[in-house]
Every structure is written in C-alpha cells, then in structure tokens.
C-alpha atoms as a PDB file:
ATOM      1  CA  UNK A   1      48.393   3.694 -14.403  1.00  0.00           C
ATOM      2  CA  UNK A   2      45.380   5.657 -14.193  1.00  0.00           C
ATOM      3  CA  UNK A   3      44.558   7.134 -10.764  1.00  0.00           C
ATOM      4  CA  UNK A   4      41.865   5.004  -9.259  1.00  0.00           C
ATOM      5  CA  UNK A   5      38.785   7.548  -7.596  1.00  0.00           C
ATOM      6  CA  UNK A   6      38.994   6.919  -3.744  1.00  0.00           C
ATOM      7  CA  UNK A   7      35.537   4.798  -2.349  1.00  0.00           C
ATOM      8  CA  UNK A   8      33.011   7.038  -1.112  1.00  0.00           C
ATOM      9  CA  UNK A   9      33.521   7.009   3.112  1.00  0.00           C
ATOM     10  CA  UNK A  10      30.633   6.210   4.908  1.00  0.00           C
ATOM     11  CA  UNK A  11      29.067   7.863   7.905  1.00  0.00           C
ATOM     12  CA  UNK A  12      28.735   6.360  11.672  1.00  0.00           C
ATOM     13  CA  UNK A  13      25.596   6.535  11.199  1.00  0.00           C
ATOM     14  CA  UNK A  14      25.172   4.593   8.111  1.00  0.00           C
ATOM     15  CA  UNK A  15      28.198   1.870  10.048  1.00  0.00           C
ATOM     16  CA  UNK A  16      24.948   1.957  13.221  1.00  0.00           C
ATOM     17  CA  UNK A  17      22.207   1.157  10.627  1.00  0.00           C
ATOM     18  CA  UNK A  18      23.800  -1.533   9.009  1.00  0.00           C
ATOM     19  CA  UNK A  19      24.959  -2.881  12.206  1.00  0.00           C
ATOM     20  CA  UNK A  20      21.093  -2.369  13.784  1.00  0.00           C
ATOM     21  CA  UNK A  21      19.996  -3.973  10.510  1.00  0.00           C
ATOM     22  CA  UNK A  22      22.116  -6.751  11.070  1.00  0.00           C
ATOM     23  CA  UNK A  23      21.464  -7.643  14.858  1.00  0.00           C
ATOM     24  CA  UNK A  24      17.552  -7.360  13.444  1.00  0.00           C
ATOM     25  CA  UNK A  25      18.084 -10.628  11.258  1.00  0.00           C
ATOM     26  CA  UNK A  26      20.946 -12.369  13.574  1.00  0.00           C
ATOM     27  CA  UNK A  27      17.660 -11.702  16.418  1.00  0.00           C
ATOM     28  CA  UNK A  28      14.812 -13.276  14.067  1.00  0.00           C
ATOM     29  CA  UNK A  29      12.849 -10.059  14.785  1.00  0.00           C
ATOM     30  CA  UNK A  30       9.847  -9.614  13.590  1.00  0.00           C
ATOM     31  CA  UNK A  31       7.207  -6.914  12.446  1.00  0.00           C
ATOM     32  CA  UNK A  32       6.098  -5.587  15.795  1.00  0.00           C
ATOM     33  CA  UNK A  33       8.931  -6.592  18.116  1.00  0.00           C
ATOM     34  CA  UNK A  34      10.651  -3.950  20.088  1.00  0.00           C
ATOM     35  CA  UNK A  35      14.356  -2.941  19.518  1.00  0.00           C
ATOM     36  CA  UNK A  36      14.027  -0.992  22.903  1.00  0.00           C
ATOM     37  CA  UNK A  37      14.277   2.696  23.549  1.00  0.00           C
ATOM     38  CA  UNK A  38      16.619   5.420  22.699  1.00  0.00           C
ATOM     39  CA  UNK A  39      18.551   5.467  24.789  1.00  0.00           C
ATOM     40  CA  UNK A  40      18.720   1.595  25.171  1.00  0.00           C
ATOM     41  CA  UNK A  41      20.058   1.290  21.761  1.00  0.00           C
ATOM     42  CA  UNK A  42      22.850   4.000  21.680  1.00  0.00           C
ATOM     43  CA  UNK A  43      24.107   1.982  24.798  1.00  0.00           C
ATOM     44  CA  UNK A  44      24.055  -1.451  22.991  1.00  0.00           C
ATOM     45  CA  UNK A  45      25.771   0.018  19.643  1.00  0.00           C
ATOM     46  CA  UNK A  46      27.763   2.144  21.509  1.00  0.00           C
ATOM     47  CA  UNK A  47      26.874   5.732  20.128  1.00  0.00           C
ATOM     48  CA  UNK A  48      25.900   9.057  20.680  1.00  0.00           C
ATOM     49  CA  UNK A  49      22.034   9.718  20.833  1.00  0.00           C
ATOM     50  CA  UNK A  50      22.694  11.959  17.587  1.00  0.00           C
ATOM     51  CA  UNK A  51      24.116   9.781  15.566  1.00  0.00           C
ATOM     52  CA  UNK A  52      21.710   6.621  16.731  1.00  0.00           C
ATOM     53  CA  UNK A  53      19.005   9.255  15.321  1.00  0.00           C
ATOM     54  CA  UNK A  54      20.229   9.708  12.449  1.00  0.00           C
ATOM     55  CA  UNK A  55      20.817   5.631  11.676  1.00  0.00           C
ATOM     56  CA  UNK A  56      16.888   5.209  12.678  1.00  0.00           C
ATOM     57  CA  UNK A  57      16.265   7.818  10.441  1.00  0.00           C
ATOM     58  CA  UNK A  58      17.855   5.579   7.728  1.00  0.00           C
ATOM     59  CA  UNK A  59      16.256   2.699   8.551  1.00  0.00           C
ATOM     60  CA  UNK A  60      12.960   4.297   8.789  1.00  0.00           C
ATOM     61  CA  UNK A  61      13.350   5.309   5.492  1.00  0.00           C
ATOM     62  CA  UNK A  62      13.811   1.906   4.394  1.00  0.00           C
ATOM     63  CA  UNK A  63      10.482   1.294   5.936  1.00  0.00           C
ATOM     64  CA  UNK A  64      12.556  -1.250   8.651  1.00  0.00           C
ATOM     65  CA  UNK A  65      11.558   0.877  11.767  1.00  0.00           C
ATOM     66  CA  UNK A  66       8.697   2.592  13.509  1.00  0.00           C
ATOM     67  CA  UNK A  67       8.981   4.938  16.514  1.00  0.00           C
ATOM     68  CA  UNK A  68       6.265   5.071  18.936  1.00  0.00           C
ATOM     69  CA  UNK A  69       5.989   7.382  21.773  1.00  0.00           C
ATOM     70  CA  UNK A  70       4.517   7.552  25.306  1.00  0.00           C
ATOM     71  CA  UNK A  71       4.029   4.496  27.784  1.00  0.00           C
ATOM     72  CA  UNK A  72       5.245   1.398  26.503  1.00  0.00           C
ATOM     73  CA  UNK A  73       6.590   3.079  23.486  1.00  0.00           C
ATOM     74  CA  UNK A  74      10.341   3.114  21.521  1.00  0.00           C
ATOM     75  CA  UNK A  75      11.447   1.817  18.777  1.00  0.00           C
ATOM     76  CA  UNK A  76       9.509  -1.587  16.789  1.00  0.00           C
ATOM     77  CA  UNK A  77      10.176  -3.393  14.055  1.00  0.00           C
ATOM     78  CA  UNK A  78       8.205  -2.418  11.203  1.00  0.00           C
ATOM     79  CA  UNK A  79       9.089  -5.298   8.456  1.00  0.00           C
ATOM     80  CA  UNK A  80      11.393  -7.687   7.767  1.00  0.00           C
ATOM     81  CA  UNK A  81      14.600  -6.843   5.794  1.00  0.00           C
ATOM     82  CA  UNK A  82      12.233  -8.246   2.280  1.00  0.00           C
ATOM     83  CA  UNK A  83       9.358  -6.130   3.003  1.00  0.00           C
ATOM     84  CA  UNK A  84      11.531  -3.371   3.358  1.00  0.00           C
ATOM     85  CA  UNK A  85      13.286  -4.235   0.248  1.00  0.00           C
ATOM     86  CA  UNK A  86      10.252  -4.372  -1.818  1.00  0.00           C
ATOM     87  CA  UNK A  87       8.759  -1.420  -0.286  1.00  0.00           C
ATOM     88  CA  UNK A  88      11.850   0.607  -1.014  1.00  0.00           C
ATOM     89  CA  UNK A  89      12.090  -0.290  -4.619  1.00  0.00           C
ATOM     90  CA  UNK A  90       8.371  -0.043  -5.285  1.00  0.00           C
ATOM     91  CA  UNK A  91       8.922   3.734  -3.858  1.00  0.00           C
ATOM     92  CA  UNK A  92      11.692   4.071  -6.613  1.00  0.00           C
ATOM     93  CA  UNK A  93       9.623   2.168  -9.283  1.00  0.00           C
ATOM     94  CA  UNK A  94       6.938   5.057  -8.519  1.00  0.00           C
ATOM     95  CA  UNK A  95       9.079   7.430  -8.660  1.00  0.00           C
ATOM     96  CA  UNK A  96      10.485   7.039 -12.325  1.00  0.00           C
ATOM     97  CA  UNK A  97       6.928   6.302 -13.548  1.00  0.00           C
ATOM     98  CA  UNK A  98       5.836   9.358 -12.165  1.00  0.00           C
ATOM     99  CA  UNK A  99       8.725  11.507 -13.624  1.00  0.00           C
ATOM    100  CA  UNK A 100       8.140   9.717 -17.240  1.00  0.00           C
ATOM    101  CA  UNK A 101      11.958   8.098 -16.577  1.00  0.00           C
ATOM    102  CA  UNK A 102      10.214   4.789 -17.346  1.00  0.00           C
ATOM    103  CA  UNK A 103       7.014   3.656 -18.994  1.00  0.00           C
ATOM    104  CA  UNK A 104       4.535   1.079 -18.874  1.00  0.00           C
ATOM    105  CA  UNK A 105       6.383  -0.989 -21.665  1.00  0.00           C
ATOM    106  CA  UNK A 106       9.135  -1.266 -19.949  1.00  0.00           C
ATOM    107  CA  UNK A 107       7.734  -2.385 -16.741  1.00  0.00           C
ATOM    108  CA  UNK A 108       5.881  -4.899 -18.677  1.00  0.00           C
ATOM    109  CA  UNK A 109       9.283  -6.096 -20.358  1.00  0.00           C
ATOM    110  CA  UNK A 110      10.683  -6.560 -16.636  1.00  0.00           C
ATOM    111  CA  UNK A 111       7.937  -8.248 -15.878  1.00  0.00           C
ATOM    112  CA  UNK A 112       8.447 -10.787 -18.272  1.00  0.00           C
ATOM    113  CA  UNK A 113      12.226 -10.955 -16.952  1.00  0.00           C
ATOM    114  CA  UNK A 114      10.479 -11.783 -13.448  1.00  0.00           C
ATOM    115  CA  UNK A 115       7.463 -13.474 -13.538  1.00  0.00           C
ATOM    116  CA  UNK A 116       7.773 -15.743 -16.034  1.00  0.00           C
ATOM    117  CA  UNK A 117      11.114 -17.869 -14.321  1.00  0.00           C
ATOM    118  CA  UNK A 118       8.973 -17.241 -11.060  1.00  0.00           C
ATOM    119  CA  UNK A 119       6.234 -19.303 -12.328  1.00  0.00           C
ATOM    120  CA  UNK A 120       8.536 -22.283 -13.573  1.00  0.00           C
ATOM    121  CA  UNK A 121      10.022 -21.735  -9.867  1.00  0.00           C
ATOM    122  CA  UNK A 122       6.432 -22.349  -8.656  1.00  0.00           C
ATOM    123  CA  UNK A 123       5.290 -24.981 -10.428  1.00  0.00           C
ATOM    124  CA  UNK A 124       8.197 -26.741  -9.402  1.00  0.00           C
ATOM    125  CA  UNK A 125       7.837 -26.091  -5.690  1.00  0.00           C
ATOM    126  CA  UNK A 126       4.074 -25.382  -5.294  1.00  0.00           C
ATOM    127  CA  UNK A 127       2.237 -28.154  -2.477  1.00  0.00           C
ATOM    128  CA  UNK A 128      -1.310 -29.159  -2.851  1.00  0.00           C
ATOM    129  CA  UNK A 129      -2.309 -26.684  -0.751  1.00  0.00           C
ATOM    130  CA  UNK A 130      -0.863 -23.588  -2.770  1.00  0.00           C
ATOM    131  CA  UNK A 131      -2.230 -25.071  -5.721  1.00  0.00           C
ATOM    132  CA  UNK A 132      -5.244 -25.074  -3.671  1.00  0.00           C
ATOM    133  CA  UNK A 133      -5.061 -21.102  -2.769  1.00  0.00           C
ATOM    134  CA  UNK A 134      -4.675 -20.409  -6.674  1.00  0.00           C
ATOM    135  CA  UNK A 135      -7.643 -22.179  -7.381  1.00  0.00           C
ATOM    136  CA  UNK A 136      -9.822 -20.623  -5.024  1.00  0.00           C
ATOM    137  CA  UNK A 137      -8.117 -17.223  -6.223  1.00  0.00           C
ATOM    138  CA  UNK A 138      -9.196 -18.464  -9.606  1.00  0.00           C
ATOM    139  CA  UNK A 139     -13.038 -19.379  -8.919  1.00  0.00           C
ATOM    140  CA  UNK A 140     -13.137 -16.188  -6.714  1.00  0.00           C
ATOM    141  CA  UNK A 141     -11.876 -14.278  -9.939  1.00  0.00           C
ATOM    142  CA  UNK A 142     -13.923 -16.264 -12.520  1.00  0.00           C
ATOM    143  CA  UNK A 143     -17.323 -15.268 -10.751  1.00  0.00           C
ATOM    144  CA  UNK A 144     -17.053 -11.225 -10.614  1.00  0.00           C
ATOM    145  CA  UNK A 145     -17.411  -8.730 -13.166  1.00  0.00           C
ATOM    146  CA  UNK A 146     -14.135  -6.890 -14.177  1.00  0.00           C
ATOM    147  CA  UNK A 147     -13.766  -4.114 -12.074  1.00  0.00           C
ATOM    148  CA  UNK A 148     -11.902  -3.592  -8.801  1.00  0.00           C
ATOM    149  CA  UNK A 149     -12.532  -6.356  -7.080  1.00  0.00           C
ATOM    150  CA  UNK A 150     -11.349  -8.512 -10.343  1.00  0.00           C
ATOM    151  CA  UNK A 151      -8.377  -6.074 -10.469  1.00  0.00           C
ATOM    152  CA  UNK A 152      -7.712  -7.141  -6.563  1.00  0.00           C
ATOM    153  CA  UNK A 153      -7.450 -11.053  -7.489  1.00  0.00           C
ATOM    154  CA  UNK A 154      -5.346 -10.508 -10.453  1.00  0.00           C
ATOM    155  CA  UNK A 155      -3.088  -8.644  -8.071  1.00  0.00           C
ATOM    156  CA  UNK A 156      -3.190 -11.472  -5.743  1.00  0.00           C
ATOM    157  CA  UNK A 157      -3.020 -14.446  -7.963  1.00  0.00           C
ATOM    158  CA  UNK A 158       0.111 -12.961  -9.475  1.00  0.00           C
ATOM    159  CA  UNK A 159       2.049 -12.023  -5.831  1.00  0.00           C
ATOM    160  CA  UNK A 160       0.762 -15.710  -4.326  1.00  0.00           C
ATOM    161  CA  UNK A 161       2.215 -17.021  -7.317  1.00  0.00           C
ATOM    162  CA  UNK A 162       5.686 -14.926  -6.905  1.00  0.00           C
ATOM    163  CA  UNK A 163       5.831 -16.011  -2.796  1.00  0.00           C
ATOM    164  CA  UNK A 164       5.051 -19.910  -4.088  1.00  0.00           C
ATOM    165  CA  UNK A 165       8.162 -19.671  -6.388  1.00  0.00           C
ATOM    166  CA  UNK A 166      10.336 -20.049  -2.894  1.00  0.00           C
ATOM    167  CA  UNK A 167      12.853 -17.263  -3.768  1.00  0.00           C
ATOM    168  CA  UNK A 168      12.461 -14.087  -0.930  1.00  0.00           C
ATOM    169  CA  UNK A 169      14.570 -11.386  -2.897  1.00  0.00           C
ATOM    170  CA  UNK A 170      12.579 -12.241  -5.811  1.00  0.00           C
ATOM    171  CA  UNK A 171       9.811 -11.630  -4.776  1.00  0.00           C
ATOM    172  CA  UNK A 172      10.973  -8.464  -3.005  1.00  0.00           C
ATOM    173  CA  UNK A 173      11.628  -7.341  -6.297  1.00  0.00           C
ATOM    174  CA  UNK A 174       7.796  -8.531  -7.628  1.00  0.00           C
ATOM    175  CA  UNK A 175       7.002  -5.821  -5.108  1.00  0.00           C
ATOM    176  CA  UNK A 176       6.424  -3.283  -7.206  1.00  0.00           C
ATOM    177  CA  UNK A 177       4.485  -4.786  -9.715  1.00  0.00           C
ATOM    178  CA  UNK A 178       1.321  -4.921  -7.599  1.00  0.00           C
ATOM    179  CA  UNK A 179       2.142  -1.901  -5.580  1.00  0.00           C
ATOM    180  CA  UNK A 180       3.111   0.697  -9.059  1.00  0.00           C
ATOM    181  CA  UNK A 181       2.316  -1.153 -11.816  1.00  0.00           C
ATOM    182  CA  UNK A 182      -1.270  -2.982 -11.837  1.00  0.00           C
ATOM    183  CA  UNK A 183      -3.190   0.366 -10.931  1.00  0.00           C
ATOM    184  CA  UNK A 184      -2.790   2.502 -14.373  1.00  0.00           C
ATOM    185  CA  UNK A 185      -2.132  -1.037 -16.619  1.00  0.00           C
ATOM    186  CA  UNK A 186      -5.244  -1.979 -15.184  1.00  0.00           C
ATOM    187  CA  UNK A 187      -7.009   1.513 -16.224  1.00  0.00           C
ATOM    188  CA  UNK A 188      -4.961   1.532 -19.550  1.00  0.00           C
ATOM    189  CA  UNK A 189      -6.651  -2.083 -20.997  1.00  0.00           C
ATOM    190  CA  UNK A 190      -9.686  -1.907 -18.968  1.00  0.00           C
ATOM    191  CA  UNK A 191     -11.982  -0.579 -22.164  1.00  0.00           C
ATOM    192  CA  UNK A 192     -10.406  -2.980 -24.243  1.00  0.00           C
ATOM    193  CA  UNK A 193      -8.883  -6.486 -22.714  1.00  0.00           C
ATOM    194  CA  UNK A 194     -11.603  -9.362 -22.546  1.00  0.00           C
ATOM    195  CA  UNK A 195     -12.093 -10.605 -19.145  1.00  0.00           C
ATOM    196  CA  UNK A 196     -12.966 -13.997 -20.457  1.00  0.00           C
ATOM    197  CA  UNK A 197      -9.215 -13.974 -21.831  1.00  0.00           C
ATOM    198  CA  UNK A 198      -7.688 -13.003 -18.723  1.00  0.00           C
ATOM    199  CA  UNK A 199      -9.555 -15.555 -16.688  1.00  0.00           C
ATOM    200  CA  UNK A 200      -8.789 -18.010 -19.410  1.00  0.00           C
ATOM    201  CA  UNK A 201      -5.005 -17.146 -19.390  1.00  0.00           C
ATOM    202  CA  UNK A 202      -4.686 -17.230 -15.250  1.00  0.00           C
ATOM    203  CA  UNK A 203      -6.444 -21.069 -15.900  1.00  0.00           C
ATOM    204  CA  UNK A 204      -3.853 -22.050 -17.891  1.00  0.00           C
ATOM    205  CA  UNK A 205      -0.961 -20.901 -15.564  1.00  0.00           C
ATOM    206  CA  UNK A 206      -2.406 -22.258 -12.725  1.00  0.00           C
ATOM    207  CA  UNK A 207      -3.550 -25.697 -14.144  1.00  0.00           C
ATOM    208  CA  UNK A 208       0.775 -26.136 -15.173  1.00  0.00           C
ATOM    209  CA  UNK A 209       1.639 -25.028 -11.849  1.00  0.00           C
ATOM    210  CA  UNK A 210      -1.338 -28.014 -10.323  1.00  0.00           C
ATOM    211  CA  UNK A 211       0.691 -30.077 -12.651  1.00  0.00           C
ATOM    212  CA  UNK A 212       4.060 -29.502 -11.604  1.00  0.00           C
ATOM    213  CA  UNK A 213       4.731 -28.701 -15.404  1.00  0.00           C
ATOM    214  CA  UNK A 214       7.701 -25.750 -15.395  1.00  0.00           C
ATOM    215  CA  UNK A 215       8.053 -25.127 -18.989  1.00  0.00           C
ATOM    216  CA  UNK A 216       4.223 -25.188 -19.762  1.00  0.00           C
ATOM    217  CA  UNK A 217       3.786 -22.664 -16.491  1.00  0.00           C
ATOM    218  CA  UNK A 218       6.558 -20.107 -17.698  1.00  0.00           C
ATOM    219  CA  UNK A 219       4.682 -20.243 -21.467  1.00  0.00           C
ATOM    220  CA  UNK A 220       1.002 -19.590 -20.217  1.00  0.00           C
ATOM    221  CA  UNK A 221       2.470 -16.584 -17.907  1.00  0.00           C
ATOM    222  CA  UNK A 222       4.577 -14.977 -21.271  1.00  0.00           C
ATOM    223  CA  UNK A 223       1.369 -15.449 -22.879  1.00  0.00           C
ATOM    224  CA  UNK A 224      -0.386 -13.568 -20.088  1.00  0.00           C
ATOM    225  CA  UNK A 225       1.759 -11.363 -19.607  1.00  0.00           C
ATOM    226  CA  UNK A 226       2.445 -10.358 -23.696  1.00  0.00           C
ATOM    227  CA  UNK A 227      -1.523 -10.315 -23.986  1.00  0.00           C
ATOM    228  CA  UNK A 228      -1.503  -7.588 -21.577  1.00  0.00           C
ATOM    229  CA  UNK A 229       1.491  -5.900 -23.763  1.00  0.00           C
ATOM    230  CA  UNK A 230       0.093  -5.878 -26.978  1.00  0.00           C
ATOM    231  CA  UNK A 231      -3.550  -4.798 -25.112  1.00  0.00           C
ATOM    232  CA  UNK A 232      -1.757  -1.538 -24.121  1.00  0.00           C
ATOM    233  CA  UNK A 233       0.100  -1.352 -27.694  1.00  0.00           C
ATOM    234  CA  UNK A 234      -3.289  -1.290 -29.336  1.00  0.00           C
ATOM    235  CA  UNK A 235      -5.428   1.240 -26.723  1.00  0.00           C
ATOM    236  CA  UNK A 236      -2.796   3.872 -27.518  1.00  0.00           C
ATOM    237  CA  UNK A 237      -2.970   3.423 -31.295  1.00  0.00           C
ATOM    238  CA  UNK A 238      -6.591   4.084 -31.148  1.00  0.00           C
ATOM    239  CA  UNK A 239      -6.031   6.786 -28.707  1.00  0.00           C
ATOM    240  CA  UNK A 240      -6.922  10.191 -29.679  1.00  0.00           C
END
C-alpha cells in the first residue's frame, strides 16, 4: 500500500479562530457588536495573549474583525461569516486577474455557471416587493445615459437579483463579480455595447422574475450575460 502523506497540523491559533468564528455565529453577532477586549477573550478561549493575536490576525484577514483602540474600544465585529466570505474571494478573484492567472472570459464563463441558476432561484422566490426593487432599479437605469452611474445600477440590479435568489453562500460567491469583475468589463464594451440592448436585456430578466417564470428568467440572463461575452470577443478583434 502506498504510504498515505500525513494531514497538515494546524496551529492553536488557527484551533482559537475557528473556535472565535464559531461562538460569532452560535452568538448571532453582528457587524458592529463587540467581542470584548484582549484580554477578555484570551480568558474566554482560554489562551495566551500571543496566540489570541495571532487568531485575530486571521480573522482580520478574513475581513471578520476590526480592532479599535482607546475608550470604549476592543475588538468588533466587522461582517458576518458571508460578507467575509465574499470579501475574501473577491480579494483572490483580484488577485489572479491582476497577475493574468485568469481573464475576463473566464470570469464571464463563471458567471454564467452562477448567475444564470441564481435567477431561476429568484424568480422562483422573489415577493412583490423585490420585484418591486428591480423595477425601480430598472426605470432608474432606463433614464440615464451610459456611464457610471448606469454602470452602478447594472451592478446593483445583478447583486439584488443574486440576494433575491435566497441562497447566502451563493451569493457570497457573486461577490466578486461586482467587486473585480464589472469595473474593466464595463471599460472593455463601453465603446461598443448598445445601452438600449442592455436595458432591453435587464427588462426581459426582470419581467420572468415579476412572473415567477424560472426557465424564461435563467434564458434572458444567458442571453445577457453571452451578449456581454461576445461584446468583449468583438472589441478585441478590432483592437489594434
């Protein structure tokens, strides 16, 4: 039998982080709520002030934490276990884009994987008043020129449509796509995607969502979404 690699051990302080992260969404915490101080918290988990450092540093990195100092200070809450989530893989998202480890074709491809189902999800779950939000997000979108307050609504018509779908690690992993993606996609097609279309396209995904129509909502947003695809395929063919 072949010699099976041992499992990598893990530190204390990773053991304190996941226990801190744990009592976080046993408490119901919430962004802004206090953990306590210190000191406070090396008590409760029952650790040395080095090693409780070095788990907040962890956490903090996750964007879960913030420290605050003087008066009243210590350590708060800084987003929910999902926020976090979606922060931290928007930061990695940004990361391979900016080292050319992935490209915009790709993250248009995974988009496809995720916001297409989401939209079925949504149509399916979406009350008269989300429908309502998306059509105000619509009319607000319908009335401005394209530019970066269009480029704001897209952004939002997309993420409201992700948090309608019901499904919170989903759309911790939709993070990203507002965060990394939409600013150079948006500056890619700008010269050459007609707004008209866009606006159009958004209409239709919205009006199956009003309708509670899954299958017609997950084939306007692959539409949409393999507009914007073949908009970036043809910008850099006529690129110099």
């Amino acid at each position: 039998m072949e010699a099976r690699e041992p499992a990598l051990r893990r530190s204390a302080s990773e053991d304190v982080a996941d226990a801190i992260r744990e009592f976080m969404l046993s408490s119901g915490l919430a962004p802004g709520d206090r953990l306590g101080r210190e000191e406070d918290l090396a008590h409760r988990f029952g650790v040395s002030r080095p090693t409780l450092r070095e788990a907040l540093r962890l956490l903090s990195s996750a964007h879960l934490i913030r420290a605050s100092k003087g008066p009243g200070g210590g350590i708060f809450v800084a987003a929910t276990t999902e926020q976090g989530l979606g922060m931290s893989v928007a930061d990695m998202v940004a990361s391979m884009l900016s080292a050319d480890s992935i490209d915009i074709d790709e993250l248009i491809e995974t988009r496809l994987l995720l916001e297409v189902p989401l939209a079925g999800l949504a149509a399916q779950r979406a009350t008269e008043a989300d429908v309502a939000v998306l059509r105000d997000i619509l009319a607000e979108a319908g009335d401005v020129a394209q530019g970066a307050t269009f480029r704001g609504m897209d952004t939002r018509l997309h993420s409201t449509i992700a948090a309608i779908a019901g499904n919170r690690l989903a759309l911790a992993f939709t993070e990203w796509i507002g965060a990394v993606l939409q600013p150079p996609l948006h500056e890619i097609v700008e010269p050459a995607v007609v707004d008209s279309v866009v606006v159009e396209q958004h209409g239709d995904i919205v009006r199956a969502i009003g309708r509670g129509d899954p299958t017609a909502a997950e084939r306007a947003m692959r539409e949409h979404l393999v507009y914007l695809k073949d908009v970036v395929g043809a910008v850099r063919r006529e690129a110099p």
